[in-house]
Protein backbone atom coordinates (compact mmCIF):
# COMPACT_ATOMS: atom_id res chain seq x y z
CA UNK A 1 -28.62 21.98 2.18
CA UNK A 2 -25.11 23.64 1.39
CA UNK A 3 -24.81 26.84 0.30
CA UNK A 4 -22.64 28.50 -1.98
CA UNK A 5 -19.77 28.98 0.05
CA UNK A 6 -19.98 25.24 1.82
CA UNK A 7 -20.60 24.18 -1.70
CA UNK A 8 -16.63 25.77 -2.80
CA UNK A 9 -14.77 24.50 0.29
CA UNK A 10 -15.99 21.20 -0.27
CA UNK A 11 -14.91 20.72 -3.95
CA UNK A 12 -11.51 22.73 -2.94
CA UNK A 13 -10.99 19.35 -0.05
CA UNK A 14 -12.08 16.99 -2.72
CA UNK A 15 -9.56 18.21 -5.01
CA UNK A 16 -6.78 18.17 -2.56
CA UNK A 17 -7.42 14.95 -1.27
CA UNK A 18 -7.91 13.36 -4.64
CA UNK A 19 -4.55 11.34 -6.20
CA UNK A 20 -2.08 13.23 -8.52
CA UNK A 21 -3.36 12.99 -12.48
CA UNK A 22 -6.93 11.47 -11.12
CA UNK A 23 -5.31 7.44 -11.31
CA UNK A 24 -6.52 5.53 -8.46
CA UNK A 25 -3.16 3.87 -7.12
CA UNK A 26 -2.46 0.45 -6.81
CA UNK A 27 -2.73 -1.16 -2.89
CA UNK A 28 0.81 -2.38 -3.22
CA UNK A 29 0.74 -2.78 0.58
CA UNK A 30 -1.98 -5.01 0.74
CA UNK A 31 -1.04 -7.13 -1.76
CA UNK A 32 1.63 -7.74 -0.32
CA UNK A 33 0.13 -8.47 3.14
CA UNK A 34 -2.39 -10.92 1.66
CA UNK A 35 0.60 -12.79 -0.20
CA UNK A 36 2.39 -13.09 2.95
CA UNK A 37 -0.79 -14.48 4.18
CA UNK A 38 -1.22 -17.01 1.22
CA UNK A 39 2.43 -18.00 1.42
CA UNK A 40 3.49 -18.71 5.24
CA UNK A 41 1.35 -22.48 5.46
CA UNK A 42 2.60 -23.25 2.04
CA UNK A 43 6.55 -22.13 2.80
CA UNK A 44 6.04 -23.85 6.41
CA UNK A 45 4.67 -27.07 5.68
CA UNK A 46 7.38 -27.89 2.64
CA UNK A 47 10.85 -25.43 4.12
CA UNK A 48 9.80 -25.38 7.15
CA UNK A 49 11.64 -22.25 9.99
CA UNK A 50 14.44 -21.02 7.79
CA UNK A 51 12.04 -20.86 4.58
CA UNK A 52 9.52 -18.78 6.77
CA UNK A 53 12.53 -16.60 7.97
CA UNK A 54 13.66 -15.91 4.34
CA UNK A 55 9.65 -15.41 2.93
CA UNK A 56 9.09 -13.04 6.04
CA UNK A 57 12.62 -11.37 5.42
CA UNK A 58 12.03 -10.98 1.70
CA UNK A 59 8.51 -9.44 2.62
CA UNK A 60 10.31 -6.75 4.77
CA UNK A 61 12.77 -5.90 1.43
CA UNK A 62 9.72 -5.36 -0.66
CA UNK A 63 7.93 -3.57 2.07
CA UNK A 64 11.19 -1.01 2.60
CA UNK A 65 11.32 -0.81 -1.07
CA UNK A 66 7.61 0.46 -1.80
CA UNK A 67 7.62 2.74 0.79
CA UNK A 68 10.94 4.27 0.20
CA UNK A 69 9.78 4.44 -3.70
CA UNK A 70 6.58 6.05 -2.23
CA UNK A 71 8.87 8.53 -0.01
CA UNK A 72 11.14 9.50 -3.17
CA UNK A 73 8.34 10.04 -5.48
CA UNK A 74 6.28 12.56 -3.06
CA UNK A 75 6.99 16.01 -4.00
């Protein structure tokens, strides 16, 4: 059992851990992983090397560019 005091530094971590405006954010990051994932065999098989370099090159942009965004929009 929690008392009173565990009970008030418990809801203060919950409330600084929890995202800004209570939205739950949306995994950009893995989304973007599992695309990768879904679209190396496919890009392979019909581009072959230089479409894999340009999908895995174009991953890295979007990558940089969510977590700069990320970066920018952190207080």
């Amino acid at each position: 059992m929690l008392d009173d005091d565990e009970r008030r530094i418990l809801a203060d971590l919950e409330r600084q851990f929890e995202p800004g405006g209570g939205e739950v954010a949306f995994p950009t990051i893995p989304v973007l992983c599992v695309l990768l994932f879904l679209a190396v065999p496919l890009v392979m098989l019909l581009f072959g090397w230089p479409g894999l370099l340009v999908t895995v090159d174009a991953f890295a942009v979007a990558l940089a560019f969510v977590l700069v965004r990320r970066h920018r929009s952190r207080p």
